[in-house]
N, C-alpha and C. Protein backbone atom coordinates (compact mmCIF):
# COMPACT_ATOMS: atom_id res chain seq x y z
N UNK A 1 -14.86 6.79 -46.18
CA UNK A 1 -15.73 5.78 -45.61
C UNK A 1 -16.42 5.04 -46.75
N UNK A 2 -16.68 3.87 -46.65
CA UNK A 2 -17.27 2.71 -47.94
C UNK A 2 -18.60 2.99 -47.47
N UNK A 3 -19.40 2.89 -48.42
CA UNK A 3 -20.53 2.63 -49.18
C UNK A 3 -21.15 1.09 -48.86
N UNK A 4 -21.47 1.04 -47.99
CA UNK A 4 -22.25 -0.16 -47.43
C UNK A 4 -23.66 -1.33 -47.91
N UNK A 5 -23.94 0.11 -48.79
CA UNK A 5 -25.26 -0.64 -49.52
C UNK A 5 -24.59 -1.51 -50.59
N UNK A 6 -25.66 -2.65 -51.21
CA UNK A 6 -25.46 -3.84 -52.20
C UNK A 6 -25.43 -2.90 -53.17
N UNK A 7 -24.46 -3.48 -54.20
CA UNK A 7 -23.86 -2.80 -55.59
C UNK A 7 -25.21 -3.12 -56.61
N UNK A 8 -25.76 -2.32 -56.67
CA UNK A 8 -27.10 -2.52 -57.84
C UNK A 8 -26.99 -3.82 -58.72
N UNK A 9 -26.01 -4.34 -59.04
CA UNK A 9 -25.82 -5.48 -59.93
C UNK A 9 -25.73 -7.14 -58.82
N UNK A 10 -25.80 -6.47 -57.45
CA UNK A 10 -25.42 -7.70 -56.63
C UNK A 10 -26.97 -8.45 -56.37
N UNK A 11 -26.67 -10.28 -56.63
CA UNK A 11 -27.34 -10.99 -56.18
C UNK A 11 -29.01 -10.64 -54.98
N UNK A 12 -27.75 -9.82 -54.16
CA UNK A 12 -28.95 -9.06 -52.78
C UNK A 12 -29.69 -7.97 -53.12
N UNK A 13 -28.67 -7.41 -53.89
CA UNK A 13 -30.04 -6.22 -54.42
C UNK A 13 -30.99 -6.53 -55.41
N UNK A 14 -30.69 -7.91 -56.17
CA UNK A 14 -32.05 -8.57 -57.03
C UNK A 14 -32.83 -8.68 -56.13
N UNK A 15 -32.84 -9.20 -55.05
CA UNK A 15 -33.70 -10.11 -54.16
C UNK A 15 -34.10 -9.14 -53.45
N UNK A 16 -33.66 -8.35 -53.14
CA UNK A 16 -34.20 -6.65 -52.79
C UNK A 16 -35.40 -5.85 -53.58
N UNK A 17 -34.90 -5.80 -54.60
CA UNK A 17 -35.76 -5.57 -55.69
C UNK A 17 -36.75 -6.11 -56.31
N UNK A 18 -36.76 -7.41 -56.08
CA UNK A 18 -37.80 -8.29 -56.42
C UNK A 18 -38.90 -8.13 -55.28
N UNK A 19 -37.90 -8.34 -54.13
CA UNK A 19 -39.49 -8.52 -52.79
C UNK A 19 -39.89 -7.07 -53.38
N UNK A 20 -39.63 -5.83 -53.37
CA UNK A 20 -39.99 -4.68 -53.43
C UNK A 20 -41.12 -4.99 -54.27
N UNK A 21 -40.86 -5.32 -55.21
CA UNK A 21 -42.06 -5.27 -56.82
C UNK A 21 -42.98 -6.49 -56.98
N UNK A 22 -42.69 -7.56 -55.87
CA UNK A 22 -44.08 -8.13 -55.76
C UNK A 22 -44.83 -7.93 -54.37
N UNK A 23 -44.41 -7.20 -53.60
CA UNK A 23 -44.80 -6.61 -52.28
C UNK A 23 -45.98 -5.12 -52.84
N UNK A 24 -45.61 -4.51 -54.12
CA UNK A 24 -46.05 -3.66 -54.74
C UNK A 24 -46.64 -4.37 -55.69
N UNK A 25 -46.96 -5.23 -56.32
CA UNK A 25 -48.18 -6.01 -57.00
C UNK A 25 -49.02 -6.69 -56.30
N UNK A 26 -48.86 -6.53 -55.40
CA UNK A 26 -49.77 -7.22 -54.01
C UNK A 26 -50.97 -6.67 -53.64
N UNK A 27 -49.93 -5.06 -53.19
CA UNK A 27 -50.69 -4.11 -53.47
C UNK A 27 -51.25 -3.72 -54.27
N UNK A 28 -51.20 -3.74 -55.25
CA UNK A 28 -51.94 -3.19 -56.92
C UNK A 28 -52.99 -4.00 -56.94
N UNK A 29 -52.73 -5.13 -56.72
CA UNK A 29 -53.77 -6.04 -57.00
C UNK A 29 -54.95 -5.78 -55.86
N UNK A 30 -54.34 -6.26 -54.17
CA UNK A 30 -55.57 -5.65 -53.12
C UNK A 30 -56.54 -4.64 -53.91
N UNK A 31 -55.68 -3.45 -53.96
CA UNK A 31 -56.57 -2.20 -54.32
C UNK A 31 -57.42 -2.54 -55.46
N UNK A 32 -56.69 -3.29 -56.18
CA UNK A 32 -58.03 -3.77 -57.71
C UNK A 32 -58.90 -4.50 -57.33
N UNK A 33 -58.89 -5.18 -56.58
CA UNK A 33 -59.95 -5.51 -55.96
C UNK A 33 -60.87 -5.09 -55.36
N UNK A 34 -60.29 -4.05 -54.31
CA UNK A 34 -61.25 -3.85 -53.45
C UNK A 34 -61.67 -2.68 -53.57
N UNK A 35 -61.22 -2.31 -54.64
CA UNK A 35 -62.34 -0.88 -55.63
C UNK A 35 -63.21 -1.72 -56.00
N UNK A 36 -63.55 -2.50 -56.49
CA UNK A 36 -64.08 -3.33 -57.20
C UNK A 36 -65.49 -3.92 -55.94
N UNK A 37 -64.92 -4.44 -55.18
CA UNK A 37 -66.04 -5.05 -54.36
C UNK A 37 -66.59 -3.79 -53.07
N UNK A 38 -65.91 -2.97 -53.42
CA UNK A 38 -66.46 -1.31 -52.48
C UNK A 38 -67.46 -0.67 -53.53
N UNK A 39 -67.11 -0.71 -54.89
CA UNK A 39 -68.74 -0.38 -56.25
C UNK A 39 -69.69 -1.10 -56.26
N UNK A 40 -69.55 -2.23 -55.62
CA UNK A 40 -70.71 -3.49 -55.22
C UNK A 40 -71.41 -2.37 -54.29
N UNK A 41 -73.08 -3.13 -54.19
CA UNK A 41 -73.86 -2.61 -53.48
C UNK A 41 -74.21 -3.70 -52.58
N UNK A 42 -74.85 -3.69 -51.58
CA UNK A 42 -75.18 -4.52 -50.26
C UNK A 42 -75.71 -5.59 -51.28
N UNK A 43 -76.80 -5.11 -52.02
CA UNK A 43 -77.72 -6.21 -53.05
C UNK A 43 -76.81 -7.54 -53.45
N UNK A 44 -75.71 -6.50 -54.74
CA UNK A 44 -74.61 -7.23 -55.41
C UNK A 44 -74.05 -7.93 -54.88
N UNK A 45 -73.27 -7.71 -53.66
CA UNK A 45 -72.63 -8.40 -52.76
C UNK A 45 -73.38 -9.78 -52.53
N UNK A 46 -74.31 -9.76 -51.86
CA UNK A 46 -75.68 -10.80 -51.70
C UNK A 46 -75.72 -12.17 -52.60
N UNK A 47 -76.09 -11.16 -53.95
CA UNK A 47 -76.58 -12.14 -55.02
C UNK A 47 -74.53 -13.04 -55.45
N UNK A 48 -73.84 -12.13 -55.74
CA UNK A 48 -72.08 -12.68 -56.08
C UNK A 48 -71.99 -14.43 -54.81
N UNK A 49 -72.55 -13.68 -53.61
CA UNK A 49 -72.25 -14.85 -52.66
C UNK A 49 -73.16 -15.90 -52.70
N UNK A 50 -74.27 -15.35 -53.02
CA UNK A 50 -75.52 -16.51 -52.84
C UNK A 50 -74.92 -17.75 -54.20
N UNK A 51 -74.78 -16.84 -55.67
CA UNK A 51 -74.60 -17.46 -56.37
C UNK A 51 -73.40 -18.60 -56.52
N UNK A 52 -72.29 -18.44 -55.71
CA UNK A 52 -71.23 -18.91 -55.11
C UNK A 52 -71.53 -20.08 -53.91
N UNK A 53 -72.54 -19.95 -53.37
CA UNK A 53 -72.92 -20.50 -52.03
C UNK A 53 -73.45 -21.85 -52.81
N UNK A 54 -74.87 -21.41 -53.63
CA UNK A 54 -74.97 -22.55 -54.28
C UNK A 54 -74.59 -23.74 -54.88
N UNK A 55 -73.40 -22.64 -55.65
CA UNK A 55 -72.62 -23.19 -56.73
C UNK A 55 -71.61 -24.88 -55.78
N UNK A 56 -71.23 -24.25 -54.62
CA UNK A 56 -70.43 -24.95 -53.86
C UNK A 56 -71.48 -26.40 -53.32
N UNK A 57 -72.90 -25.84 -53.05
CA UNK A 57 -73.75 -27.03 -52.94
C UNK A 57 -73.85 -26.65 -51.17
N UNK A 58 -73.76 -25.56 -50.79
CA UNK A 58 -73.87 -25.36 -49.07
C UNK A 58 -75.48 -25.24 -49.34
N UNK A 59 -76.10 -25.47 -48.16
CA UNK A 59 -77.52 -25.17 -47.72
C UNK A 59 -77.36 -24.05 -46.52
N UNK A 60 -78.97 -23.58 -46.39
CA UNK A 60 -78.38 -22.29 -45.72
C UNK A 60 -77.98 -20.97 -46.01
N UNK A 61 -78.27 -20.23 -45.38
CA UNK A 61 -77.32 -18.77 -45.26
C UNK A 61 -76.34 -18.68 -44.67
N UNK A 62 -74.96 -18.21 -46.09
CA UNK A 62 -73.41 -17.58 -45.08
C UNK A 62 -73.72 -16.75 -44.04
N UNK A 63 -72.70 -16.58 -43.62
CA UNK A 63 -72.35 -15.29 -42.46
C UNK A 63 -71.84 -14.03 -43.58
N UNK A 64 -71.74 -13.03 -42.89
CA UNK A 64 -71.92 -11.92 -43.59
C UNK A 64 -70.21 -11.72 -44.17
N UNK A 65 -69.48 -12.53 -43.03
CA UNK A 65 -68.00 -12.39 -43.23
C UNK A 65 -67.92 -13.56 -44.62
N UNK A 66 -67.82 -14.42 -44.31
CA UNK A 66 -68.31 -15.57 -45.83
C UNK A 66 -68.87 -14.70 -46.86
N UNK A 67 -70.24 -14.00 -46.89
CA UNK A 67 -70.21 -13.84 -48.09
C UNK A 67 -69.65 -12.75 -48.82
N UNK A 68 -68.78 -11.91 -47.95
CA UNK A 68 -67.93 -11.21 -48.44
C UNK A 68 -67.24 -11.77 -48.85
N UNK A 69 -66.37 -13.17 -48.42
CA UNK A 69 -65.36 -13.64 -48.82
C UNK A 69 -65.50 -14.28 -50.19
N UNK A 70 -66.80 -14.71 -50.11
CA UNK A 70 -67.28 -15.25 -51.36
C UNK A 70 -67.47 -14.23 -52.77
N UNK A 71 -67.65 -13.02 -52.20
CA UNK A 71 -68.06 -11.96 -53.41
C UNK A 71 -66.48 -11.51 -53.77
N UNK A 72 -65.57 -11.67 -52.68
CA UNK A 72 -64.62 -11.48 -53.31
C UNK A 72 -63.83 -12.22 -54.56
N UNK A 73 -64.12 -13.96 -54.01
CA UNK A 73 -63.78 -14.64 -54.80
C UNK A 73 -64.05 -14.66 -55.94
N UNK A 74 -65.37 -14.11 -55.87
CA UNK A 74 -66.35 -14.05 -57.14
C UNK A 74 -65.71 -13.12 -58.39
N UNK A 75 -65.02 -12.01 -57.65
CA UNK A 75 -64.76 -10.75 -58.26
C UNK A 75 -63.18 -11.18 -58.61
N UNK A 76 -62.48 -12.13 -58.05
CA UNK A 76 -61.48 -12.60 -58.54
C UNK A 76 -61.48 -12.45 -59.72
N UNK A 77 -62.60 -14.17 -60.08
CA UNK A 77 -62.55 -15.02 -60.96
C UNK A 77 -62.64 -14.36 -62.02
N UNK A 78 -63.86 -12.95 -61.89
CA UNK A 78 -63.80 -12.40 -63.32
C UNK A 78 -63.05 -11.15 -63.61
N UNK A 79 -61.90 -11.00 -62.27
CA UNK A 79 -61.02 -9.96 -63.05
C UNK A 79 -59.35 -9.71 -63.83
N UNK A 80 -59.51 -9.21 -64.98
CA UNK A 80 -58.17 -9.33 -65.79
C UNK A 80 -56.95 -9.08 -64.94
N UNK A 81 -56.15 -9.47 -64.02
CA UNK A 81 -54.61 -9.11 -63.22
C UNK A 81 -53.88 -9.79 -63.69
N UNK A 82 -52.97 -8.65 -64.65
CA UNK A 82 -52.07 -9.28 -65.20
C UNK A 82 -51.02 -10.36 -64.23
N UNK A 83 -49.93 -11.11 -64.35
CA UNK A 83 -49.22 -12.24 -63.91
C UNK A 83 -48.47 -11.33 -63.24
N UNK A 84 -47.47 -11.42 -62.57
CA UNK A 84 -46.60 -10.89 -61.67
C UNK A 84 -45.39 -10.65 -62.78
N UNK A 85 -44.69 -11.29 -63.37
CA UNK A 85 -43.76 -11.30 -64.49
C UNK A 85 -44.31 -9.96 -65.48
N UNK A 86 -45.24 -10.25 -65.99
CA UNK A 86 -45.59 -9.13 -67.07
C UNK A 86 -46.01 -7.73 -66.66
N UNK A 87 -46.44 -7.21 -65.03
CA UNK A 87 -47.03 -6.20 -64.32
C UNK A 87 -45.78 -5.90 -64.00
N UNK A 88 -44.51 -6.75 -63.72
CA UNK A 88 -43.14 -5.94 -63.22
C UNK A 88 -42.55 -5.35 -64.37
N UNK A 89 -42.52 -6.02 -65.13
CA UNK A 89 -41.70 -5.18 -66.51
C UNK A 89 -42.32 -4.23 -67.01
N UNK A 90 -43.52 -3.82 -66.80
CA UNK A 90 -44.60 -3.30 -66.77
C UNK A 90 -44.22 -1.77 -66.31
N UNK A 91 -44.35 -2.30 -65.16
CA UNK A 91 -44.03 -1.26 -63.53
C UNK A 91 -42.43 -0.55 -63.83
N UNK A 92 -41.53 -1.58 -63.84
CA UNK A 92 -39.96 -1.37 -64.17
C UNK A 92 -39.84 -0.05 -65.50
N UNK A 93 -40.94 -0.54 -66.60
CA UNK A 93 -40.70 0.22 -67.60
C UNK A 93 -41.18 1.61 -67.39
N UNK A 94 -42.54 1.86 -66.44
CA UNK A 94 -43.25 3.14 -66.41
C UNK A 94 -43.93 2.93 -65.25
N UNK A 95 -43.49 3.08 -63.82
CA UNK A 95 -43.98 3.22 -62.92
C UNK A 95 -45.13 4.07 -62.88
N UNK A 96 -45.36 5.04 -63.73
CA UNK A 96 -46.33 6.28 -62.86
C UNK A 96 -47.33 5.51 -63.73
N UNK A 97 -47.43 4.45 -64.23
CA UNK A 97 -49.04 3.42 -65.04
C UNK A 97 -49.81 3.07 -63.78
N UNK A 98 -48.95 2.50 -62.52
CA UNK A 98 -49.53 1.68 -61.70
C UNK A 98 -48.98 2.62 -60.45
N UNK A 99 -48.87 3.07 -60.07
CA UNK A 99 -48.50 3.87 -58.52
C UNK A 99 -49.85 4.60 -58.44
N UNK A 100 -50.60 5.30 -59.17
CA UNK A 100 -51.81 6.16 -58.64
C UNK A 100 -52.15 4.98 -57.83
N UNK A 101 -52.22 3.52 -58.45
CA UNK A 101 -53.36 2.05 -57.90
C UNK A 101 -52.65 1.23 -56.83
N UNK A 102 -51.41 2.06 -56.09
CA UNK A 102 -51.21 1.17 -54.91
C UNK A 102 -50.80 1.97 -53.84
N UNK A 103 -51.16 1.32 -53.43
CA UNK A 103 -52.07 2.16 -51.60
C UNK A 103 -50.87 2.16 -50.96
N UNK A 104 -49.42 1.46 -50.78
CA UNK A 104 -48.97 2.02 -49.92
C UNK A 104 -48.73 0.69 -48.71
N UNK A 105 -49.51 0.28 -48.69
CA UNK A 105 -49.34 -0.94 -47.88
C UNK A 105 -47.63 -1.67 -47.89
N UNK A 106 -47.27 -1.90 -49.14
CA UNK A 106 -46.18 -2.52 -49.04
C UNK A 106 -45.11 -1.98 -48.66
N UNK A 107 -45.18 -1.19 -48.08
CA UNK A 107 -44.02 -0.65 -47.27
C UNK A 107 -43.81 -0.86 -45.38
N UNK A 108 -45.24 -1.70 -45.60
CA UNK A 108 -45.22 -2.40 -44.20
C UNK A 108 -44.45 -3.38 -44.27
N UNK A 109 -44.98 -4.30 -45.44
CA UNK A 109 -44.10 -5.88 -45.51
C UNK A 109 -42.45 -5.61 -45.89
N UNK A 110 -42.23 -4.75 -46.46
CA UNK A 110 -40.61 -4.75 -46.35
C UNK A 110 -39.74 -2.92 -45.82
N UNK A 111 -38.88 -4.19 -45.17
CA UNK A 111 -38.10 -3.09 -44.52
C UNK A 111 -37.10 -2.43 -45.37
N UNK A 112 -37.44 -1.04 -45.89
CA UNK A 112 -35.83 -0.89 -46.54
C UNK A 112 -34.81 0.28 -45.67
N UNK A 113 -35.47 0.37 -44.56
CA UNK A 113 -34.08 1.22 -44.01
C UNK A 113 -32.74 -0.38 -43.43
N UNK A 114 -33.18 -1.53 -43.96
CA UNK A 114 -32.15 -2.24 -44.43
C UNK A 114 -31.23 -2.56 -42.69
N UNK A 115 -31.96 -2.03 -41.45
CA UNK A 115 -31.27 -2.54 -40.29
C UNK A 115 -32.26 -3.17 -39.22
N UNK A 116 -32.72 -4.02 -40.16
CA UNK A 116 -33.74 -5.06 -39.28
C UNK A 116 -32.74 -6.43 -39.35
C-alpha cells in the first residue's frame, strides 16, 4: 500500500510546514505578551492606557475593554519579537528555546490529521 502523505521535499509539505511555524509564532508571541500584560497590575494597566488615550488626543475615560486594548498596544510597542523569518530558523534550529513559551493554541488553527 503507498504512502499517501506529501514527500518532505514537496511544494505541499513547505506550505504545511510553514502554516505550522507561523501558527506557532503566533503563539509564542500571544503568550509573550500576555505574560507580560498579566505582571501588569490594575494601576499599570490604567496609567499604559491613560497614557495612550491621551497620546491619541481622546477626551474622557476608555472602557475597561479599550484600555486593555490600549495597554496591550502599549506593551507591543516596547517589546523585542523577533520577525517571523529569524524566530523560524530559530525554532527549526532548536525547538526546545521556544516550546516551554507556546501554549498550544496553534493546533486549533491547523489541521494536521490532514482529512479536513
Amino acid at each position: 500500500m503507498a504512502d499517501s502523505r506529501p514527500d518532505a521535499s514537496s511544494p505541499e509539505h513547505a506550505s504545511v510546514r510553514e502554516a505550522v511555524l507561523r501558527a506557532k509564532y503566533l503563539d509564542y508571541c500571544s503568550a509573550q505578551i500576555a505574560e507580560r500584560l498579566l505582571s501588569l497590575s490594575p494601576d499599570e494597566v490604567y496609567v499604559l492606557a491613560e497614557r495612550s488615550h491621551r497620546r491619541d488626543g481622546a477626551h474622557g475615560s476608555p472602557s475597561y475593554d479599550r484600555m486593555v486594548q490600549m495597554a496591550t498596544e502599549g506593551i507591543v510597542r516596547r517589546m523585542t519579537i523577533p520577525e517571523f523569518e529569524l524566530w523560524a530558523e530559530e525554532y527549526v534550529r532548536n525547538p526546545a528555546i521556544y516550546e516551554p513559551d507556546i501554549l498550544g493554541f496553534w493546533e486549533d488553527e491547523i489541521d494536521l490529521r490532514g482529512d479536513a
